[in-house]
PDB file of N, CA and C in Angstrom:
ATOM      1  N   UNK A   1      72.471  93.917  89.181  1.00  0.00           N
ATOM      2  CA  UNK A   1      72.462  94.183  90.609  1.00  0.00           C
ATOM      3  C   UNK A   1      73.772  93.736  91.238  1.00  0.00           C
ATOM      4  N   UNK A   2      74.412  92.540  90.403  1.00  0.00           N
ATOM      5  CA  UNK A   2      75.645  92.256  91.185  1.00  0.00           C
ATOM      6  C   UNK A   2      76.883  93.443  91.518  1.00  0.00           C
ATOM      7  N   UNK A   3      76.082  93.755  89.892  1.00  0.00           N
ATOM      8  CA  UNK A   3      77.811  95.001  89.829  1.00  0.00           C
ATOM      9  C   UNK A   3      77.486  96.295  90.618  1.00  0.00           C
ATOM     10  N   UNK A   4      76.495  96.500  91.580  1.00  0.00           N
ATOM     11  CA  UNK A   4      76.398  97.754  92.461  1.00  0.00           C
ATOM     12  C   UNK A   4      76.757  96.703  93.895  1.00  0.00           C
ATOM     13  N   UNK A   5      76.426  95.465  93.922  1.00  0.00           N
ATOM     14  CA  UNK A   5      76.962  94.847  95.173  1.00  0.00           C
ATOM     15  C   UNK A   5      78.733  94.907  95.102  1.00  0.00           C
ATOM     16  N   UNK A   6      78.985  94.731  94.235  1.00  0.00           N
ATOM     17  CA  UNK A   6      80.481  94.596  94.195  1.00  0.00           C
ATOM     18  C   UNK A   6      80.842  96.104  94.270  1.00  0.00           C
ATOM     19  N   UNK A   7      80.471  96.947  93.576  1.00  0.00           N
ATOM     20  CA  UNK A   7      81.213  98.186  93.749  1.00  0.00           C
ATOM     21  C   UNK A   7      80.994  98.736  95.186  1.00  0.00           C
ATOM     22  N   UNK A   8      80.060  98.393  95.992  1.00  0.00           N
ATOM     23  CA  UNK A   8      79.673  98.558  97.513  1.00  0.00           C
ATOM     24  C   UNK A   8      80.519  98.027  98.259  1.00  0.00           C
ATOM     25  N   UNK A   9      81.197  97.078  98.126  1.00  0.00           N
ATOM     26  CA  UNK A   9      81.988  96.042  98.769  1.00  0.00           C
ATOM     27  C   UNK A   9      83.253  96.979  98.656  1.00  0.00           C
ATOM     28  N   UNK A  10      83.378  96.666  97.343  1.00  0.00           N
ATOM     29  CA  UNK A  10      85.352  97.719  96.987  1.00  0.00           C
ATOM     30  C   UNK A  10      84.991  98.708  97.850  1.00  0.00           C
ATOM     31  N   UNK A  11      84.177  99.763  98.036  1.00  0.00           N
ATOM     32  CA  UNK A  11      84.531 100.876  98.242  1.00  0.00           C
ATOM     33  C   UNK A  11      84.502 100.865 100.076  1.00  0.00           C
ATOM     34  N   UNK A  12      83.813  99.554 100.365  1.00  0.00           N
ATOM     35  CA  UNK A  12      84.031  99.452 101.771  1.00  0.00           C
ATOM     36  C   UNK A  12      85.223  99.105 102.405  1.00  0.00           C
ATOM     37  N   UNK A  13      85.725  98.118 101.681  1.00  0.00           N
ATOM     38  CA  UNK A  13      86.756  97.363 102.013  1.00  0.00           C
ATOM     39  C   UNK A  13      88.496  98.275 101.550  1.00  0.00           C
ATOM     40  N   UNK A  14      87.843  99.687 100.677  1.00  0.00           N
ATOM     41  CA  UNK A  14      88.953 100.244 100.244  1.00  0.00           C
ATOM     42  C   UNK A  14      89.201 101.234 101.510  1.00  0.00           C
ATOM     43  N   UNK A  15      87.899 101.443 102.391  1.00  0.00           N
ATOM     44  CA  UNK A  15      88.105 102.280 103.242  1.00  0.00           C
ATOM     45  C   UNK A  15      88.756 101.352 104.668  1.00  0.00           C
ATOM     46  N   UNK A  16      88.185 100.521 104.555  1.00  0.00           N
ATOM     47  CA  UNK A  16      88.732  99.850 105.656  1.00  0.00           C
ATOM     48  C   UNK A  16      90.245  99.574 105.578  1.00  0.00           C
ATOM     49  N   UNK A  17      90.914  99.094 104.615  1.00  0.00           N
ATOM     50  CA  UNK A  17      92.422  99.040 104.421  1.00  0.00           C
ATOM     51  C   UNK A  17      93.151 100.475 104.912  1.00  0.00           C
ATOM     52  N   UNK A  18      92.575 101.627 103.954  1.00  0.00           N
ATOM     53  CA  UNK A  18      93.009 102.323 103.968  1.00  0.00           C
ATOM     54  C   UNK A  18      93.165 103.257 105.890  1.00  0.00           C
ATOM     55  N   UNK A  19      91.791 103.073 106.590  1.00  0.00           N
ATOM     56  CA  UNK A  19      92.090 103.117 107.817  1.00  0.00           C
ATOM     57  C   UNK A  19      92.697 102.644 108.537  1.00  0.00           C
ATOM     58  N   UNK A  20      93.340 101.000 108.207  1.00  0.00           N
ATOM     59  CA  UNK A  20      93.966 100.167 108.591  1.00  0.00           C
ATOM     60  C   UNK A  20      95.679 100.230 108.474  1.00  0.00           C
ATOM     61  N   UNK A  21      95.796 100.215 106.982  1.00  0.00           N
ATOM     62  CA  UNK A  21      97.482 100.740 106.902  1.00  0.00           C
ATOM     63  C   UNK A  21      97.991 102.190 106.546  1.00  0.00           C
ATOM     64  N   UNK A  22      96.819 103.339 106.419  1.00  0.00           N
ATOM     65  CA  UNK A  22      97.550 104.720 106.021  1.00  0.00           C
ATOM     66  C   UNK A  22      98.564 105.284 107.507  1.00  0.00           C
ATOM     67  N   UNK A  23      97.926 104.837 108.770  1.00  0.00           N
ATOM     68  CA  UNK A  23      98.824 105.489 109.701  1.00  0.00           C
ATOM     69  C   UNK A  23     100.475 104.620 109.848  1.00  0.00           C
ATOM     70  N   UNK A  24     100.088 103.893 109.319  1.00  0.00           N
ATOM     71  CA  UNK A  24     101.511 102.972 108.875  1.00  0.00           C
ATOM     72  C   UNK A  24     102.762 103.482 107.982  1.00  0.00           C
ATOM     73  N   UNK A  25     101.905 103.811 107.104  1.00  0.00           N
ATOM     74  CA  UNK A  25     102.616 104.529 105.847  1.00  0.00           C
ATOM     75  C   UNK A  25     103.498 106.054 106.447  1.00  0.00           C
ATOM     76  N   UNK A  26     102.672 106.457 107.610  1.00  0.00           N
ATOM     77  CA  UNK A  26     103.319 107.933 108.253  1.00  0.00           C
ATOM     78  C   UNK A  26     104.834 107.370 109.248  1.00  0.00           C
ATOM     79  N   UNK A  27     104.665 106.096 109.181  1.00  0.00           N
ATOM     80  CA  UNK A  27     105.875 105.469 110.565  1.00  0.00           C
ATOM     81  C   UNK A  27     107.272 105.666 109.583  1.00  0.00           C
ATOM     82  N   UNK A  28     108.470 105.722 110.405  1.00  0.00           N
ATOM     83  CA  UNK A  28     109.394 106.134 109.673  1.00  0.00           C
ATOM     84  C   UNK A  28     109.951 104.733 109.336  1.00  0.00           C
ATOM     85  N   UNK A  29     110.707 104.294 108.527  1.00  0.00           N
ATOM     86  CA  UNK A  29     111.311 102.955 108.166  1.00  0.00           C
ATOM     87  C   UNK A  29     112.388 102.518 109.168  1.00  0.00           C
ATOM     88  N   UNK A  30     112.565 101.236 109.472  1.00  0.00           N
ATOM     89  CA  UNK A  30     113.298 100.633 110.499  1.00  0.00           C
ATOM     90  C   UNK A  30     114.844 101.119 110.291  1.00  0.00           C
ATOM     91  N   UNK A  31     115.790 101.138 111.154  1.00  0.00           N
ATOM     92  CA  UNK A  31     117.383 101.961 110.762  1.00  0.00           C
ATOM     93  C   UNK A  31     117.778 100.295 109.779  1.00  0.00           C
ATOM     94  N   UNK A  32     117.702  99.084 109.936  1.00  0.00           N
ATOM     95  CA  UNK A  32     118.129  98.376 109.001  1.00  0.00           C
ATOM     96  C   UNK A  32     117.806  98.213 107.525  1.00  0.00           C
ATOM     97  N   UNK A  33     116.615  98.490 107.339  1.00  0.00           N
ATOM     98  CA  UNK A  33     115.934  98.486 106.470  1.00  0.00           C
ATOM     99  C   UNK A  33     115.799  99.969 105.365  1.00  0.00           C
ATOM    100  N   UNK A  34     116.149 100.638 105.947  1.00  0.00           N
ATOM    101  CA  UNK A  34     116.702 102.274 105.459  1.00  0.00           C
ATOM    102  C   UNK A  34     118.025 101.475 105.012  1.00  0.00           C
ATOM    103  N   UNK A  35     118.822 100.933 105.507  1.00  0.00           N
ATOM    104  CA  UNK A  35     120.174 101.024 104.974  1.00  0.00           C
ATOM    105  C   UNK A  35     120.583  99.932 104.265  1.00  0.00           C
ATOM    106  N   UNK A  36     119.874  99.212 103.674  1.00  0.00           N
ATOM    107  CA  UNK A  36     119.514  98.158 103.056  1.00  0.00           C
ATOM    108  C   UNK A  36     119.464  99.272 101.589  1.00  0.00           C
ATOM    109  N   UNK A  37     118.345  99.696 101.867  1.00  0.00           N
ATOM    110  CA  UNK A  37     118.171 101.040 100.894  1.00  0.00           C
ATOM    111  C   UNK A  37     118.555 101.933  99.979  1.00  0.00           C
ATOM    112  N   UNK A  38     119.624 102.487 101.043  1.00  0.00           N
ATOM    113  CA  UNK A  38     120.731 103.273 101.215  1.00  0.00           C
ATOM    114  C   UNK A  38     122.107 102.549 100.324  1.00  0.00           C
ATOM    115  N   UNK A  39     122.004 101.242 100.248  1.00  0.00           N
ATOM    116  CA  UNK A  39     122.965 100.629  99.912  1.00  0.00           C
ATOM    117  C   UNK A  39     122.598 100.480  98.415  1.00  0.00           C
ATOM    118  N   UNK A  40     121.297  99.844  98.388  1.00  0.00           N
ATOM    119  CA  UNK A  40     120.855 100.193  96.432  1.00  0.00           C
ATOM    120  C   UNK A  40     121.158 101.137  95.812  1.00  0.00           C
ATOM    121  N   UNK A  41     120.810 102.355  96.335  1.00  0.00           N
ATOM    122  CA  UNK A  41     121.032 103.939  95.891  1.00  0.00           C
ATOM    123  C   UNK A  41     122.786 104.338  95.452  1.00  0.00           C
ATOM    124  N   UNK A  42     123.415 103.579  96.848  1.00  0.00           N
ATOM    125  CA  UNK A  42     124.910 103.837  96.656  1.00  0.00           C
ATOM    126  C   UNK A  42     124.911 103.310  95.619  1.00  0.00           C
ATOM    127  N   UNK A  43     124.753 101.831  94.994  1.00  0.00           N
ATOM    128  CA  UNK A  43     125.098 100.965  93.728  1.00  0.00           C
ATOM    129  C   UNK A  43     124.754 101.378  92.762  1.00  0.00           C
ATOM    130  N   UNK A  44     123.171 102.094  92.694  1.00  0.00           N
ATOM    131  CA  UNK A  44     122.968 103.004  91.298  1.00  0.00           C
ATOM    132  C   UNK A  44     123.753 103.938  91.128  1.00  0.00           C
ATOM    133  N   UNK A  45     124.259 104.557  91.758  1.00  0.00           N
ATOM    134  CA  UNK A  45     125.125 105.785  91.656  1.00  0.00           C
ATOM    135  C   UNK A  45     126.819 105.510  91.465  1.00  0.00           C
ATOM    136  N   UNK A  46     127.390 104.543  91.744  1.00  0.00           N
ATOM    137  CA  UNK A  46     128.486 104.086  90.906  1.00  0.00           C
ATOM    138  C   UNK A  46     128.309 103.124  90.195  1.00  0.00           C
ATOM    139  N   UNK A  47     127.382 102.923  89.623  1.00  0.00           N
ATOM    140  CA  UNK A  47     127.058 101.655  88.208  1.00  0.00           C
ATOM    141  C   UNK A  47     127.562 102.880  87.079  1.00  0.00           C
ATOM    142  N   UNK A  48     127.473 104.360  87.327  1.00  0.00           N
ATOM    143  CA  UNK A  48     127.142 104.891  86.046  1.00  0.00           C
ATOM    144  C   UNK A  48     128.242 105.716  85.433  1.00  0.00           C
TER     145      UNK A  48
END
């Protein structure tokens, strides 16, 4: 019985996150933090 309480729980708590941070995930990234980014990408690309 535990393991249908627990799988009740995950699947609640997966919905609740997911209502919680998916409209987050649609926000565009901060201009510093893009170019933070932007700056890794440059470094992979003349490492090679």
């Amino acid at each position: 019985m535990k393991k249908s309480e627990d799988a009740a729980f995950d699947r609640w708590l997966n919905r609740q996150l997911h209502k919680v941070y998916d409209p987050v995930l649609g926000e565009p990234l901060p201009a510093d933090i893009q170019s933070l980014l932007d700056q890794f990408d440059d470094k992979d690309t003349t490492d090679e």
